[in-house]
PDB file of N, CA and C in Angstrom:
ATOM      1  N   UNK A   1     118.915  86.101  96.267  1.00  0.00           N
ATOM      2  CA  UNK A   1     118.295  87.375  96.623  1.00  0.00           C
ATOM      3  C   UNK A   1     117.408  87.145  97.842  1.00  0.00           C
ATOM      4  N   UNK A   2     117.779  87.809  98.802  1.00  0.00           N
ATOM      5  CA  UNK A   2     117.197  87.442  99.998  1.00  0.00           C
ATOM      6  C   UNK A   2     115.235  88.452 100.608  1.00  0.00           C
ATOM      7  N   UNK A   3     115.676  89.742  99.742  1.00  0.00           N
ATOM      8  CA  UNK A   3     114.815  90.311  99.615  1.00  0.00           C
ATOM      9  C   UNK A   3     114.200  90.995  98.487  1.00  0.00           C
ATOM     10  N   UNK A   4     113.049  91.128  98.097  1.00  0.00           N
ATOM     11  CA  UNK A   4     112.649  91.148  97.020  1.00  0.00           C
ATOM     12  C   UNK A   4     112.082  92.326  96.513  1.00  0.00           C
ATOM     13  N   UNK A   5     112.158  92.898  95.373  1.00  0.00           N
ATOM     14  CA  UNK A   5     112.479  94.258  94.959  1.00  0.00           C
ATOM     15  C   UNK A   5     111.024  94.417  95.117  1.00  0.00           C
ATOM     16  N   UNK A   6     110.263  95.634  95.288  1.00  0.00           N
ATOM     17  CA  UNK A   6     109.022  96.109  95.556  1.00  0.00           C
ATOM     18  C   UNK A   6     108.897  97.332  95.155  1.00  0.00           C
ATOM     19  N   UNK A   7     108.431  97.952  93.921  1.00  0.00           N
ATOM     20  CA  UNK A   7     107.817  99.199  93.589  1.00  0.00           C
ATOM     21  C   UNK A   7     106.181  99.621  94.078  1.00  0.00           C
ATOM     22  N   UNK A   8     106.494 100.347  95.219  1.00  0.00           N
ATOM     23  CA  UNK A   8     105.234 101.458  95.237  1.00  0.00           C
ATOM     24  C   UNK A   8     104.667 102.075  94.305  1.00  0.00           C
ATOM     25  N   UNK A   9     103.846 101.933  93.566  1.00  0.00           N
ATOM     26  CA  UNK A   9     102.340 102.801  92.702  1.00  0.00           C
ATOM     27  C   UNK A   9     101.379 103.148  93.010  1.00  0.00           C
ATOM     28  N   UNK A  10     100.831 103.765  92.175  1.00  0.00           N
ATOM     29  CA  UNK A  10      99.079 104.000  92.517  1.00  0.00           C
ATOM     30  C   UNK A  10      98.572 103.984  91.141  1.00  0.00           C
ATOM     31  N   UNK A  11      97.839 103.350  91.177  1.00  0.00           N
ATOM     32  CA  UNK A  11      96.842 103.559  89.751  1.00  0.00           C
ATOM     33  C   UNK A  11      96.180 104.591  89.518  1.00  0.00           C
ATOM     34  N   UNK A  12      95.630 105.217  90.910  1.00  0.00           N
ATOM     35  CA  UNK A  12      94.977 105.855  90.579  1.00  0.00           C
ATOM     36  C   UNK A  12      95.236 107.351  91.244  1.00  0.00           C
ATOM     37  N   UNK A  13      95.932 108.247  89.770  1.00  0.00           N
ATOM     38  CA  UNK A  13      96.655 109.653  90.249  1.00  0.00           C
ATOM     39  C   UNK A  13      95.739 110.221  89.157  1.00  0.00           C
ATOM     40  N   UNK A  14      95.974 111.775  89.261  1.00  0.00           N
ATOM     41  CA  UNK A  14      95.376 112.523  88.054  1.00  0.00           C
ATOM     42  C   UNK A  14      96.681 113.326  87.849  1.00  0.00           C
ATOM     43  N   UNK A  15      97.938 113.223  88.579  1.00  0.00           N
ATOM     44  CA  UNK A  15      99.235 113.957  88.437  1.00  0.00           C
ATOM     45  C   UNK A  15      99.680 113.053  87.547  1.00  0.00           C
ATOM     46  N   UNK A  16     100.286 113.768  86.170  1.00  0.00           N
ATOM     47  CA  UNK A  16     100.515 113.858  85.262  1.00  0.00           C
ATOM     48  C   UNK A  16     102.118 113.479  85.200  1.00  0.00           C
ATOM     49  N   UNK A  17     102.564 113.896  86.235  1.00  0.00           N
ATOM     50  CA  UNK A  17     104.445 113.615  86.921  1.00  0.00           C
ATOM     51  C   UNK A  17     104.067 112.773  87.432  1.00  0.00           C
ATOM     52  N   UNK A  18     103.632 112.478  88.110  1.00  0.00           N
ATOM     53  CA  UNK A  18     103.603 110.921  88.917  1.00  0.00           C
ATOM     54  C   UNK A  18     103.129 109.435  87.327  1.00  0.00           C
ATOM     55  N   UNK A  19     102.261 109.539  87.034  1.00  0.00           N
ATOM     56  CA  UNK A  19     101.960 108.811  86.135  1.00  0.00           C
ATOM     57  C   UNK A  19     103.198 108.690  84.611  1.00  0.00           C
ATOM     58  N   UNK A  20     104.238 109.887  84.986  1.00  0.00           N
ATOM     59  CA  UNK A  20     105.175 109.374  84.037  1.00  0.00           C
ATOM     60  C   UNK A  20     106.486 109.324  85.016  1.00  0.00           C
ATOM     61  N   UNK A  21     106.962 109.112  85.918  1.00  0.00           N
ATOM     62  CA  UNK A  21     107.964 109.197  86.820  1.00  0.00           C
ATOM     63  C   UNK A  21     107.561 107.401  87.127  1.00  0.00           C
ATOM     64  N   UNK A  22     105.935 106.772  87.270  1.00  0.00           N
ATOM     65  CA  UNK A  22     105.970 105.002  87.375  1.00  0.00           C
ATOM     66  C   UNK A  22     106.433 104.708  86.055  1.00  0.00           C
ATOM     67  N   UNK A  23     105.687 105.157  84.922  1.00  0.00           N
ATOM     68  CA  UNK A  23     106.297 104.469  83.576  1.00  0.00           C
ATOM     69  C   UNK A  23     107.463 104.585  83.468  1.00  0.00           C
ATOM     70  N   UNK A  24     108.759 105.475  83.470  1.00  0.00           N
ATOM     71  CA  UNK A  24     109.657 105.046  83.430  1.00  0.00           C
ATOM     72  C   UNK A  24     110.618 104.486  84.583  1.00  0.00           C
ATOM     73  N   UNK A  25     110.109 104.170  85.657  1.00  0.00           N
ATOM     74  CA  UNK A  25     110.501 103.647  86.397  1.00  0.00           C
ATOM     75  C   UNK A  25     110.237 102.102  86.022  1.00  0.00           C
ATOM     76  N   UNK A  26     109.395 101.911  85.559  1.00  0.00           N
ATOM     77  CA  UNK A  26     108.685 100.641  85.174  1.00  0.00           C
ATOM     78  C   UNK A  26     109.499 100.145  83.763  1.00  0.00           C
ATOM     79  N   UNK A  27     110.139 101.349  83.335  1.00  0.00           N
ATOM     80  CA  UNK A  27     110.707 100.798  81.910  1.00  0.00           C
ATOM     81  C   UNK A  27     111.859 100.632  82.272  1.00  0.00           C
ATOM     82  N   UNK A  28     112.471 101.340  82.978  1.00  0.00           N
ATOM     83  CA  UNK A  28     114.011 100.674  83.759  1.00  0.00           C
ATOM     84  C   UNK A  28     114.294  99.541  84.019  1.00  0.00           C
ATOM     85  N   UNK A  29     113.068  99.321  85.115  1.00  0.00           N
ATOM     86  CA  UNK A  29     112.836  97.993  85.714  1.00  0.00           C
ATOM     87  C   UNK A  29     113.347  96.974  84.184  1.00  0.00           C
ATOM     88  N   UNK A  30     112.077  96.830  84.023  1.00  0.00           N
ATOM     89  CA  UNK A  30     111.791  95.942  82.360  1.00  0.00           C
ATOM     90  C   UNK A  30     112.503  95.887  82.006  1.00  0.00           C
ATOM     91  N   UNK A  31     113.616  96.772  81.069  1.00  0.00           N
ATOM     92  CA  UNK A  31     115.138  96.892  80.417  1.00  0.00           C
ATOM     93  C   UNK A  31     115.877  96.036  81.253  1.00  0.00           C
ATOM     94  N   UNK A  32     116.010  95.886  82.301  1.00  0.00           N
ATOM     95  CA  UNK A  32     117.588  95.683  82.857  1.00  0.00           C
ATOM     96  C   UNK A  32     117.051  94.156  83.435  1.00  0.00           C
ATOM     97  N   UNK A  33     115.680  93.600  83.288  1.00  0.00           N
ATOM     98  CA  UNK A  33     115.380  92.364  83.477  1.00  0.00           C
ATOM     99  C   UNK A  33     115.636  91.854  85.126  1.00  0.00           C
ATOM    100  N   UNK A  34     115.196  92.900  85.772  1.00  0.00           N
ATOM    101  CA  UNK A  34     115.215  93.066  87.093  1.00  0.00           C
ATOM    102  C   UNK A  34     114.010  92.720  87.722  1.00  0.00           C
ATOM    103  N   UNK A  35     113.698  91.474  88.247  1.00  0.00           N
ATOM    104  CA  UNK A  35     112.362  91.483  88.713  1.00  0.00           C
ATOM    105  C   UNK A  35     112.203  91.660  89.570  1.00  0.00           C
ATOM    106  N   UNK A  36     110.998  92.332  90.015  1.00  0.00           N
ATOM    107  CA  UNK A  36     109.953  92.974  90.894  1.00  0.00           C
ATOM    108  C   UNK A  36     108.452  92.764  90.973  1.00  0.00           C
ATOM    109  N   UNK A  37     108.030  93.618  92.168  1.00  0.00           N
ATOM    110  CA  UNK A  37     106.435  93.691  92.305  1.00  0.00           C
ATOM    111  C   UNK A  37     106.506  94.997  92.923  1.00  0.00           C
ATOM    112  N   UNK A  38     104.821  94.910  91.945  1.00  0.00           N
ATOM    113  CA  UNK A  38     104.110  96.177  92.396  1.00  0.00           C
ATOM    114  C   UNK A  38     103.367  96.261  92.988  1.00  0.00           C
ATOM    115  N   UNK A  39     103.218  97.102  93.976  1.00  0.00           N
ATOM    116  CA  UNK A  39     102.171  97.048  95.180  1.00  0.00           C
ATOM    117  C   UNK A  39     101.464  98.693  94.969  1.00  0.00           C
ATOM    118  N   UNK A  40      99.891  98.561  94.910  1.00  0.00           N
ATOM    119  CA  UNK A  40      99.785  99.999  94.133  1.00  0.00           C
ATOM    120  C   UNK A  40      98.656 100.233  95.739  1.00  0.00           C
ATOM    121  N   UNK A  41      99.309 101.112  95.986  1.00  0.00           N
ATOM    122  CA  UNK A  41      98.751 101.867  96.969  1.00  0.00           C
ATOM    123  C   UNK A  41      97.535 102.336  97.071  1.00  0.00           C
ATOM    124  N   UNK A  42      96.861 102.223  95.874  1.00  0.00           N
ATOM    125  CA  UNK A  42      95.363 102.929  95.988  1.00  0.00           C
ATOM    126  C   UNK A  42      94.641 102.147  95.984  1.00  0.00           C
ATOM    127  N   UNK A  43      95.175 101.058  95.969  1.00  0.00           N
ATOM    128  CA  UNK A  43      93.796  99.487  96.423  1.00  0.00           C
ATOM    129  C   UNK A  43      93.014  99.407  98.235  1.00  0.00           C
ATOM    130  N   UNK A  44      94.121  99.941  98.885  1.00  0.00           N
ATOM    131  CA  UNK A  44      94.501 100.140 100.716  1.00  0.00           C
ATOM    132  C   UNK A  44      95.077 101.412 101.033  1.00  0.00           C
ATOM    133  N   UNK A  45      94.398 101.784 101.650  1.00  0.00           N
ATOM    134  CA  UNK A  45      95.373 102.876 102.522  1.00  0.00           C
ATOM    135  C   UNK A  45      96.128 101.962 103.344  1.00  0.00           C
ATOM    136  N   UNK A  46      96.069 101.085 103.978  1.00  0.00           N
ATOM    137  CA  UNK A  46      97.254 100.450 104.490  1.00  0.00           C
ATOM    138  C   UNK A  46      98.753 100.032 104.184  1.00  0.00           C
ATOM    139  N   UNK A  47      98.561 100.339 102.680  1.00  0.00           N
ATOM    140  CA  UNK A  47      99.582 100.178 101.715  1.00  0.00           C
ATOM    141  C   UNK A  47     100.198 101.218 101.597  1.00  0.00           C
ATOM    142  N   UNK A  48      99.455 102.182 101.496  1.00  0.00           N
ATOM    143  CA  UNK A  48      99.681 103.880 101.694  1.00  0.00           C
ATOM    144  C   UNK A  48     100.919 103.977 102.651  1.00  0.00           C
ATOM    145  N   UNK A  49     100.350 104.040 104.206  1.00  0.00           N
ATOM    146  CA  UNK A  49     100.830 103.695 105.331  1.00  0.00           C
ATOM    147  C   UNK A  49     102.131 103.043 105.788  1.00  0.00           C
ATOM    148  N   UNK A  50     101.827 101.565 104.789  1.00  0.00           N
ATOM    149  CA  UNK A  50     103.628 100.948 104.938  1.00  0.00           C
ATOM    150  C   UNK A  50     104.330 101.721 104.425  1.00  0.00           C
ATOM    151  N   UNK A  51     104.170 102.162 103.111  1.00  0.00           N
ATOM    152  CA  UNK A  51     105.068 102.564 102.013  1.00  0.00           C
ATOM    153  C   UNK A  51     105.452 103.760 102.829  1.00  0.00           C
ATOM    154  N   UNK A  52     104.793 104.301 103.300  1.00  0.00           N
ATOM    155  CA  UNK A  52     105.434 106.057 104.026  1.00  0.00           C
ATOM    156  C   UNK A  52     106.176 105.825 105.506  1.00  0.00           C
ATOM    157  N   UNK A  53     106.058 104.166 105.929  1.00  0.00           N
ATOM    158  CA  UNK A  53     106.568 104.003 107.291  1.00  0.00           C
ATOM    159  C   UNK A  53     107.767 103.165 106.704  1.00  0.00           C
ATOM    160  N   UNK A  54     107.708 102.574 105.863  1.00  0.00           N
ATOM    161  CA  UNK A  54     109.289 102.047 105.468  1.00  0.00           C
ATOM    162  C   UNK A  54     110.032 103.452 104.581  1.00  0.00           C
ATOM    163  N   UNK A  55     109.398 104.196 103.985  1.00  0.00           N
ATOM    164  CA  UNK A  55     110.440 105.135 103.587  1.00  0.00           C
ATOM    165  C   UNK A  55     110.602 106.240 104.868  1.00  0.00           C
ATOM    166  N   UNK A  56     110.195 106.564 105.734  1.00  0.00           N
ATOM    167  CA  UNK A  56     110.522 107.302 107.123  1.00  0.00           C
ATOM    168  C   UNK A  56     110.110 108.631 106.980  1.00  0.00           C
ATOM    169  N   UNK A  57     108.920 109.120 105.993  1.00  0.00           N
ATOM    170  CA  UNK A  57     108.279 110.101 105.944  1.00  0.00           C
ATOM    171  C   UNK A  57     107.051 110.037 105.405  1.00  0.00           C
ATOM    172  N   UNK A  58     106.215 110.580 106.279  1.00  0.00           N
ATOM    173  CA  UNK A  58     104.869 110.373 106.300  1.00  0.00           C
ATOM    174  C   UNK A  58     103.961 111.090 104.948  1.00  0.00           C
ATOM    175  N   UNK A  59     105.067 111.822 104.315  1.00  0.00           N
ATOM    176  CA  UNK A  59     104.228 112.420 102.938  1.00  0.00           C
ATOM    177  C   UNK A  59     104.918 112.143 101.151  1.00  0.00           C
ATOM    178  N   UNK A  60     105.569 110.872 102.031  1.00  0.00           N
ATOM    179  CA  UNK A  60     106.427 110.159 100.422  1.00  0.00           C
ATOM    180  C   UNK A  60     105.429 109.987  99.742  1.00  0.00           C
ATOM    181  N   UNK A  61     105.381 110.083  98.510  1.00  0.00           N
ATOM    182  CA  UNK A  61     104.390 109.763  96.896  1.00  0.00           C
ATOM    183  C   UNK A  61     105.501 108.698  96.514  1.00  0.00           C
ATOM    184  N   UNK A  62     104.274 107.995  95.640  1.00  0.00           N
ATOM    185  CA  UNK A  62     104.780 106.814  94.642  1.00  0.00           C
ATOM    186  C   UNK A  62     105.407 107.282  93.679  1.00  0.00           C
ATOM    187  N   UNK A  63     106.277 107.300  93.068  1.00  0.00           N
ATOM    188  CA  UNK A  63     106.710 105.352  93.027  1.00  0.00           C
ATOM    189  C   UNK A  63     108.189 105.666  93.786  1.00  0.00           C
ATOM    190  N   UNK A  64     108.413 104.025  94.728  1.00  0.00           N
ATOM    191  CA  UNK A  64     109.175 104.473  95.432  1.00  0.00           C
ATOM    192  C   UNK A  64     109.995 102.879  95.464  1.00  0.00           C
ATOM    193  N   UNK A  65     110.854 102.386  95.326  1.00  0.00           N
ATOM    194  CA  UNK A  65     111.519 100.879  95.339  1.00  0.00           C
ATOM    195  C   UNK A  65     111.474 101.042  96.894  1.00  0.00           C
ATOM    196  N   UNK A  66     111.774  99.798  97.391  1.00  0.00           N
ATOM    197  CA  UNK A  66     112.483  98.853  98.139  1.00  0.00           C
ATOM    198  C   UNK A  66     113.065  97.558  97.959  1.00  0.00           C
ATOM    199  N   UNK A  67     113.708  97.221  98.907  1.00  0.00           N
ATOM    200  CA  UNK A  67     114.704  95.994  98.678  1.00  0.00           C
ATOM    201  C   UNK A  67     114.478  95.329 100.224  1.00  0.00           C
ATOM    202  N   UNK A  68     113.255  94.738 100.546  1.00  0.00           N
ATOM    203  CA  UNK A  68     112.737  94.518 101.585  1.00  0.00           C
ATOM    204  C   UNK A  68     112.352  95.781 102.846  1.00  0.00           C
ATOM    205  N   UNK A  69     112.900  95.988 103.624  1.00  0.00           N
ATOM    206  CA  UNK A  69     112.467  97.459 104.163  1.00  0.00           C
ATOM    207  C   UNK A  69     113.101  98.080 103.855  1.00  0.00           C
ATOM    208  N   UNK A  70     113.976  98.258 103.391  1.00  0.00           N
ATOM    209  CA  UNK A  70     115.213  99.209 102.892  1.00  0.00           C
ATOM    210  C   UNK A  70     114.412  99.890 101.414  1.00  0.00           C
ATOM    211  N   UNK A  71     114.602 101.482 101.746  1.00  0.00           N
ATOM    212  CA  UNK A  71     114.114 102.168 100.698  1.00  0.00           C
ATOM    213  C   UNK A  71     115.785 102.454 100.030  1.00  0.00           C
ATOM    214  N   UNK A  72     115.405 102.101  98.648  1.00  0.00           N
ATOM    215  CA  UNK A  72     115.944 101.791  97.277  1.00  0.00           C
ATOM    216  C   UNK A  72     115.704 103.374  96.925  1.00  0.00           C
ATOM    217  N   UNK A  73     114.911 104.368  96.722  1.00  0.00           N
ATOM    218  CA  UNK A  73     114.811 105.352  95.929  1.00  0.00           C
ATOM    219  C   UNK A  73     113.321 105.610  95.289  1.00  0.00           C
ATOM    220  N   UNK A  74     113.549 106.776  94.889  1.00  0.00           N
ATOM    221  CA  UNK A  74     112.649 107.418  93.777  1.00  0.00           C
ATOM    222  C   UNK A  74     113.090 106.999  92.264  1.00  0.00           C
ATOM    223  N   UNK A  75     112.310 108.121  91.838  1.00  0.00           N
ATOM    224  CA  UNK A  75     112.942 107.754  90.060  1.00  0.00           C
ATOM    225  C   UNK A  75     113.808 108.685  90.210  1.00  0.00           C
ATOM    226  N   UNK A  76     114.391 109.852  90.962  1.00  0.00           N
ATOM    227  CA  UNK A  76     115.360 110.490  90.819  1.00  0.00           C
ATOM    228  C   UNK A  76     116.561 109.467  91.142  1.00  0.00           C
ATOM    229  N   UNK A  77     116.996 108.627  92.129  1.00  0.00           N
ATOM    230  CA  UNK A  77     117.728 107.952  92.391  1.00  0.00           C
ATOM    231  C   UNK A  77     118.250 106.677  91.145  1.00  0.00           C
ATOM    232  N   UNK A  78     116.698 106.230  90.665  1.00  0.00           N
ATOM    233  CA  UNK A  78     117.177 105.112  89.662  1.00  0.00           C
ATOM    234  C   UNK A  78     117.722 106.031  88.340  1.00  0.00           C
ATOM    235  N   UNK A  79     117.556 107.227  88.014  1.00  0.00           N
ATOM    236  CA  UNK A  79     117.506 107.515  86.935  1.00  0.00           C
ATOM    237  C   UNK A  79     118.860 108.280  87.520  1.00  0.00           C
ATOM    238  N   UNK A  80     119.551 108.451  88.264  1.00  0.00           N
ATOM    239  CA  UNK A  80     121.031 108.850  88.330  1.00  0.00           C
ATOM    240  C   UNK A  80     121.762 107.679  88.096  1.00  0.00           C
ATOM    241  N   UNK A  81     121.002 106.069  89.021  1.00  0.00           N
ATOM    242  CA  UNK A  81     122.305 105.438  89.096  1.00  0.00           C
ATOM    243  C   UNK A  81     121.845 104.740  87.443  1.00  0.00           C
ATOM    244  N   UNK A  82     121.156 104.946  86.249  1.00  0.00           N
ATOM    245  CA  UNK A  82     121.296 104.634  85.206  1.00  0.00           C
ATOM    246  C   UNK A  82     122.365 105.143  84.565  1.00  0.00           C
ATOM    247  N   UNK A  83     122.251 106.524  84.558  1.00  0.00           N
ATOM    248  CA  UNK A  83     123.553 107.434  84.271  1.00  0.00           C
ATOM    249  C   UNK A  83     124.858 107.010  84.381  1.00  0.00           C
ATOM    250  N   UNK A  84     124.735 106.432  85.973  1.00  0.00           N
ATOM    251  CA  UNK A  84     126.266 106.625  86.717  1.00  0.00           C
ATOM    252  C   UNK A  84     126.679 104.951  86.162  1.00  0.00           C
ATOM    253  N   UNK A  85     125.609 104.578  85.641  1.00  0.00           N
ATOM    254  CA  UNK A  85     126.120 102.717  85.528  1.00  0.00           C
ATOM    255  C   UNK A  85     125.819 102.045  86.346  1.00  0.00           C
ATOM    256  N   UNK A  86     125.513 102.729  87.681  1.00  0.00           N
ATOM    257  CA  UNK A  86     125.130 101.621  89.185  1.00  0.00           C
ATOM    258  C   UNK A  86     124.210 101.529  89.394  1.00  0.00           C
ATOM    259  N   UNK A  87     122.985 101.089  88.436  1.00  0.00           N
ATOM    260  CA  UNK A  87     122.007 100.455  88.624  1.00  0.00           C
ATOM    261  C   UNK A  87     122.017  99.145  89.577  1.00  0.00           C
ATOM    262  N   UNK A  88     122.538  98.743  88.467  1.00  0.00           N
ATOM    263  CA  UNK A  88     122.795  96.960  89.210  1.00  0.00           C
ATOM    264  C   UNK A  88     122.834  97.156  91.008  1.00  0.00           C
ATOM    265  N   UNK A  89     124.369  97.631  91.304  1.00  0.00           N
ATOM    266  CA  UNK A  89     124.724  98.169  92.960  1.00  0.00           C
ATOM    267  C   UNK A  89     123.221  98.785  93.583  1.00  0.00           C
ATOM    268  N   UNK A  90     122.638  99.589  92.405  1.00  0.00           N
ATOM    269  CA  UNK A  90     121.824 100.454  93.464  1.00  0.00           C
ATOM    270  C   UNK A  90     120.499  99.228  94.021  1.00  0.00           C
ATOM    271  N   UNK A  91     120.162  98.797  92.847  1.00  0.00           N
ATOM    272  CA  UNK A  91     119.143  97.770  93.218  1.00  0.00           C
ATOM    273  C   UNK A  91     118.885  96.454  94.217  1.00  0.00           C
ATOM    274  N   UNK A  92     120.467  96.198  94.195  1.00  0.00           N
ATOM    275  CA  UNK A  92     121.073  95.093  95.504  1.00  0.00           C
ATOM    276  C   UNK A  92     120.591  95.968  96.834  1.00  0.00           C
ATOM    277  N   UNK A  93     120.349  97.176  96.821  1.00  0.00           N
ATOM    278  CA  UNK A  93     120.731  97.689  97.893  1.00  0.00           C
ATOM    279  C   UNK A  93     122.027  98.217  98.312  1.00  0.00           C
ATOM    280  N   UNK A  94     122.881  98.209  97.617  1.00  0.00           N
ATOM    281  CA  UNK A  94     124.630  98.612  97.969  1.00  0.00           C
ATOM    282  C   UNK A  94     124.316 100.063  97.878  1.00  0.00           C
ATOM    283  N   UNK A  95     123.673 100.760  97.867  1.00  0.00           N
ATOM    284  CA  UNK A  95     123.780 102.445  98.021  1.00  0.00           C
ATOM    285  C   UNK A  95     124.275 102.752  99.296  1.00  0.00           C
TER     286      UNK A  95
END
């Protein structure tokens, strides 16, 4: 694995969708024994900043994968390719 899986968070939301859109993103993760890191955005706004300059819009919210700069998805994305079976593909980056 040449690049290494990276979930965007924030600890600190009072949105109620966001705080359950990381948990099960986080339980996906966990299940399928896919390791990662979390980088929680509300420690830095600089973190803020990458996360919205590697996904290519300046008003992306957490939680958001990558696979080195390559944006991986939302939880809408992981939670289709659970569905579709292509987790695995989606997480390599093969999307």
């Amino acid at each position: 694995m040449s690049d290494s899986l990276k979930m965007y968070m924030t600890s600190v939301t009072s949105s109620r969708e966001t705080k359950a859109h990381q948990a099960e993103m986080t339980r996906i993760l966990d299940t399928c024994g896919q390791p990662y890191e979390t980088v929680d955005i509300s420690v830095d706004s600089n973190l803020r900043a990458e996360m919205r300059d590697k996904a290519g819009n300046p008003s992306a919210l957490p939680p958001l994968l990558f696979r080195g700069n390559k944006l991986i998805g939302g939880i809408d994305e992981l939670t289709s390719a659970v569905e579709d079976s292509k987790l695995e593909e989606l997480l390599q980056g093969k999307n």
